[in-house]
C-alpha atoms as a PDB file:
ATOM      1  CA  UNK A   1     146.300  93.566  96.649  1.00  0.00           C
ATOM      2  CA  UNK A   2     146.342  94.525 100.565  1.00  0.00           C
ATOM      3  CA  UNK A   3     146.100  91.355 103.079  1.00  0.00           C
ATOM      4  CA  UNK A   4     143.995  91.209 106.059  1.00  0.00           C
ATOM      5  CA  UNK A   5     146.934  93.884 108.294  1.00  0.00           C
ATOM      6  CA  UNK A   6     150.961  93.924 107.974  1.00  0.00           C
ATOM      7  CA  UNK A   7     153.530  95.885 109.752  1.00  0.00           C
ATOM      8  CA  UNK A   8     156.675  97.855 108.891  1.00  0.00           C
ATOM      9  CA  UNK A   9     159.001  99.096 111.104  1.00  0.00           C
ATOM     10  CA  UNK A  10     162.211 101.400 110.970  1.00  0.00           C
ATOM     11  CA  UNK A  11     164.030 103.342 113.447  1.00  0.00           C
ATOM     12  CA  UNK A  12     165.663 106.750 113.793  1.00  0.00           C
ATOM     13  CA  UNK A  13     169.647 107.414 112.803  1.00  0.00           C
ATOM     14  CA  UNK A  14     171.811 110.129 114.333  1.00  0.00           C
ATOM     15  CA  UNK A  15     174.722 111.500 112.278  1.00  0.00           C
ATOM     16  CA  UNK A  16     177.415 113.318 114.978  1.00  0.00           C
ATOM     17  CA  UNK A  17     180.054 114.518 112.594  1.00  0.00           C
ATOM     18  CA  UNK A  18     179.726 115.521 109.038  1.00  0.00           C
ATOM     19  CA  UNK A  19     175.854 115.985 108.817  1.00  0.00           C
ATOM     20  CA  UNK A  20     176.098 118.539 105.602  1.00  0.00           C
ATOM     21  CA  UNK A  21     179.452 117.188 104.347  1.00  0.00           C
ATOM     22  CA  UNK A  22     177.416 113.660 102.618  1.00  0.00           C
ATOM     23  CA  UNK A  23     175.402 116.102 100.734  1.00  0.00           C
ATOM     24  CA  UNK A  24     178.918 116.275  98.958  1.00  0.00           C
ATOM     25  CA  UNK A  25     179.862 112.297  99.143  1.00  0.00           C
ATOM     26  CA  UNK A  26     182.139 113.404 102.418  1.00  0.00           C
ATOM     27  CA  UNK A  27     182.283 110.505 104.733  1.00  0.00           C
ATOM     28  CA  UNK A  28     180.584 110.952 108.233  1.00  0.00           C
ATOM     29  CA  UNK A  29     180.265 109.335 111.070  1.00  0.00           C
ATOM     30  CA  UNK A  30     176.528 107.965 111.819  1.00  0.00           C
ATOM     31  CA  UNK A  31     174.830 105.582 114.051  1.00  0.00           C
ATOM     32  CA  UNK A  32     171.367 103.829 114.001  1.00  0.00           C
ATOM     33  CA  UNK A  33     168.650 104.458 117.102  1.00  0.00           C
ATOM     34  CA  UNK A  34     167.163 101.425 116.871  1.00  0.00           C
ATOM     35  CA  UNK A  35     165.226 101.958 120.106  1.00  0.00           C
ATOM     36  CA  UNK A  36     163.651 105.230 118.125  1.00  0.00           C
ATOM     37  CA  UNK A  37     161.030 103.233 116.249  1.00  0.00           C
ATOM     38  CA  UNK A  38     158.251 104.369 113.558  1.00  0.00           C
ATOM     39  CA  UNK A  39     155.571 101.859 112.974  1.00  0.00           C
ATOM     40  CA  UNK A  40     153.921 101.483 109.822  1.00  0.00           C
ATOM     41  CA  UNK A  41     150.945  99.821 109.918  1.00  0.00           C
ATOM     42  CA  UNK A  42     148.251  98.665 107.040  1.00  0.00           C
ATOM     43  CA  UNK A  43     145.008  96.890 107.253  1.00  0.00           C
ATOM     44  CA  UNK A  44     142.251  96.201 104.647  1.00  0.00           C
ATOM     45  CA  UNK A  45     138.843  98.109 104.496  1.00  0.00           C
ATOM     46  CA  UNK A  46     136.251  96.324 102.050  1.00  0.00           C
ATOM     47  CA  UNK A  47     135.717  99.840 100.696  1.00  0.00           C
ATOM     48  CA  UNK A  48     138.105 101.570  97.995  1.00  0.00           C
ATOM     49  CA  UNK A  49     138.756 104.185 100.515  1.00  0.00           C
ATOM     50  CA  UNK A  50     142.188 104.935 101.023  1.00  0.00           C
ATOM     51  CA  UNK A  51     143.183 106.470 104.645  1.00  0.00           C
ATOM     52  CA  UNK A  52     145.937 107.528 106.292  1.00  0.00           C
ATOM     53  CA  UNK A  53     146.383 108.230 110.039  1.00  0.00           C
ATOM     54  CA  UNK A  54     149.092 110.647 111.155  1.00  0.00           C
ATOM     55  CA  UNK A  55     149.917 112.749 114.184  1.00  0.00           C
ATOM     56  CA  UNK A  56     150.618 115.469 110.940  1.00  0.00           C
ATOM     57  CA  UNK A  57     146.757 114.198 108.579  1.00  0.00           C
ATOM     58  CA  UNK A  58     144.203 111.985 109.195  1.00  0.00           C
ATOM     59  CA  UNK A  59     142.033 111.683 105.968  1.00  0.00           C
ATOM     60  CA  UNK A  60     141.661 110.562 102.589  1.00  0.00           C
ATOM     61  CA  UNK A  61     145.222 109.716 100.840  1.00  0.00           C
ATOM     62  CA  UNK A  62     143.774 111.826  97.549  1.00  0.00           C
ATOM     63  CA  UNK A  63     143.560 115.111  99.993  1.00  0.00           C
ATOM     64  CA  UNK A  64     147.582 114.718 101.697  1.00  0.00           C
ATOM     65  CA  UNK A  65     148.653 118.265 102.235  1.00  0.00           C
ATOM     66  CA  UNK A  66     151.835 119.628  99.989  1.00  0.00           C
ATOM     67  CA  UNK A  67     154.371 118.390 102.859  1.00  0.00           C
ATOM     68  CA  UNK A  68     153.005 114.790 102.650  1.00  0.00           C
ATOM     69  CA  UNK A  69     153.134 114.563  98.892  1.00  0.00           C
ATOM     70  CA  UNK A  70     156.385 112.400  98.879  1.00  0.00           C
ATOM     71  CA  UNK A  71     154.131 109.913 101.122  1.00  0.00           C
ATOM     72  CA  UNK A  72     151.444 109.910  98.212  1.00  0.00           C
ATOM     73  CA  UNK A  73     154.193 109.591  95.419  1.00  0.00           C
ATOM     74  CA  UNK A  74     155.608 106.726  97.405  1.00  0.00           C
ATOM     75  CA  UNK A  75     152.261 104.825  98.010  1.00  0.00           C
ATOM     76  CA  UNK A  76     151.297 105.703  94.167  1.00  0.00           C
ATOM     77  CA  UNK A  77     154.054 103.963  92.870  1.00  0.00           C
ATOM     78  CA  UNK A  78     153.978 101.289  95.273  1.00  0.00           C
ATOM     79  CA  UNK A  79     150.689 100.549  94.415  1.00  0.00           C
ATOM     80  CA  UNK A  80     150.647 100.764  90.963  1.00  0.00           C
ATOM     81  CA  UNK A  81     153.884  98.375  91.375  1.00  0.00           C
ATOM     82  CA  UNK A  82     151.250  95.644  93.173  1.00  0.00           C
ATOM     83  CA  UNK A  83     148.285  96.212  91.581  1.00  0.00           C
ATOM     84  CA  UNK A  84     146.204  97.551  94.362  1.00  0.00           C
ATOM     85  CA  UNK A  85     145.169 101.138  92.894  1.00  0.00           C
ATOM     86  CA  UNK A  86     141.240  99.776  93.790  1.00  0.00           C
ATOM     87  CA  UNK A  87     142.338  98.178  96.988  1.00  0.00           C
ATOM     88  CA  UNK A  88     140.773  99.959  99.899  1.00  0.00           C
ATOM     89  CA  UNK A  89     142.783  99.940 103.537  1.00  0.00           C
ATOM     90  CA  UNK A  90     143.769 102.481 105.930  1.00  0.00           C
ATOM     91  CA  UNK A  91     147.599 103.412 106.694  1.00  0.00           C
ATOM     92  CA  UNK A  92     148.742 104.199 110.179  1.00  0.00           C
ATOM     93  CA  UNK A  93     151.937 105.882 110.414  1.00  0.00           C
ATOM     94  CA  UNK A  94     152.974 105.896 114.268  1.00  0.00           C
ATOM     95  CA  UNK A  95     156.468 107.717 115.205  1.00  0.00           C
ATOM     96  CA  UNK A  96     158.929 108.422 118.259  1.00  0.00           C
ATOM     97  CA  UNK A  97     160.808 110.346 116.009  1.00  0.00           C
ATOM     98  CA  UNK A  98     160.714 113.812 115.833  1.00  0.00           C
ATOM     99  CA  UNK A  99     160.522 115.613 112.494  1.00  0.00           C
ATOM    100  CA  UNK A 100     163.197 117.991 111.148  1.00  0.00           C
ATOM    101  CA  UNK A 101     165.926 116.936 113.704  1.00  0.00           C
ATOM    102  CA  UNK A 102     168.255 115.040 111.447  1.00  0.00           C
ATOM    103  CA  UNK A 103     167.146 111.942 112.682  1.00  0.00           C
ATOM    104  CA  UNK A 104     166.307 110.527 109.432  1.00  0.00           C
ATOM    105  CA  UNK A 105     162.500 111.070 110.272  1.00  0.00           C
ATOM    106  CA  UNK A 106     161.177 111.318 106.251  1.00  0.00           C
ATOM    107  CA  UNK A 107     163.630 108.057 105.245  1.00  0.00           C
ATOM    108  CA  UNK A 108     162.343 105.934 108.473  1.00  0.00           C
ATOM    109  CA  UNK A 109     158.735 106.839 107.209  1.00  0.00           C
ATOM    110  CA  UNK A 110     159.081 105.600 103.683  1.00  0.00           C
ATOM    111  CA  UNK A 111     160.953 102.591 104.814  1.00  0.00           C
ATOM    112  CA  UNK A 112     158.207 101.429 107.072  1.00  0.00           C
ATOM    113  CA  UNK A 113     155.902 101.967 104.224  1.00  0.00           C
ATOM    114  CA  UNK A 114     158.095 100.305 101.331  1.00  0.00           C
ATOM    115  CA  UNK A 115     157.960  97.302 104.069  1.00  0.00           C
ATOM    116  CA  UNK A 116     154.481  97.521 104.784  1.00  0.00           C
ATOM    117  CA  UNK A 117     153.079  97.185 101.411  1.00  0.00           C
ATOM    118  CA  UNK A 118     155.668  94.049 100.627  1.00  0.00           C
ATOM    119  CA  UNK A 119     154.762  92.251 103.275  1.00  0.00           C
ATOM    120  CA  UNK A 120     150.901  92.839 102.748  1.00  0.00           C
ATOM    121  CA  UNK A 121     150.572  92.624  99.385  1.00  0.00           C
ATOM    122  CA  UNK A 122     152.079  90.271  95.749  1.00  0.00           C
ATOM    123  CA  UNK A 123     153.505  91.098  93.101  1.00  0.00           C
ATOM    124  CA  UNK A 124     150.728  91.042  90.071  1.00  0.00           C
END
């Protein structure tokens, strides 16, 4: 059940040495941007309607393109998890970081969500 509006943040990371060797559970050595912020943010619409806003889809959450579908898996679960499969809102997801640069641009987007949708909503 979606409150009134919530925010979740996250920020970017930058890995400098061993970027492909974690893949194999090689140490590296990484460091967070926190100035390199995405913004998640949620309000309520009295409709069913749910919406996201994105500098990559504005629309309907049913009609995400293929690259977003780990977005709608995410939000799926999440709101099956509260209860909120009815609830109507629209999603803003606002970003500094740039996609496909290794700065953790995917993780910092479901992290903002994950923390959107706790703060806005309670467990059933």
């Amino acid at each position: 059940m979606v409150k009134q509006q919530g925010i979740g943040t996250s920020h970017a990371k930058i890995i400098l040495m061993g970027e492909h060797s974690v893949v194999y559970g090689q140490p590296a050595i990484a460091f967070p941007l926190p100035n390199v912020k995405l913004t998640a943010t949620i309000e309520h619409m009295p409709t069913s309607e749910q919406l996201i806003a994105s500098r990559y889809y504005n629309g309907p959450l049913s009609q995400l393109p293929p690259a977003m579908r780990g977005i709608q898996k995410l939000i799926g679960a999440l709101t099956q998890r509260f209860a909120g499969e009815k609830d109507g809102w629209r999603l803003t997801i606002a970003s500094e970081l740039p996609a496909e640069r290794g700065m953790g641009s995917s993780a910092a987007t479901a992290i903002a969500i994950v923390r959107v949708f706790l703060i806005t909503t309670k467990s059933p």
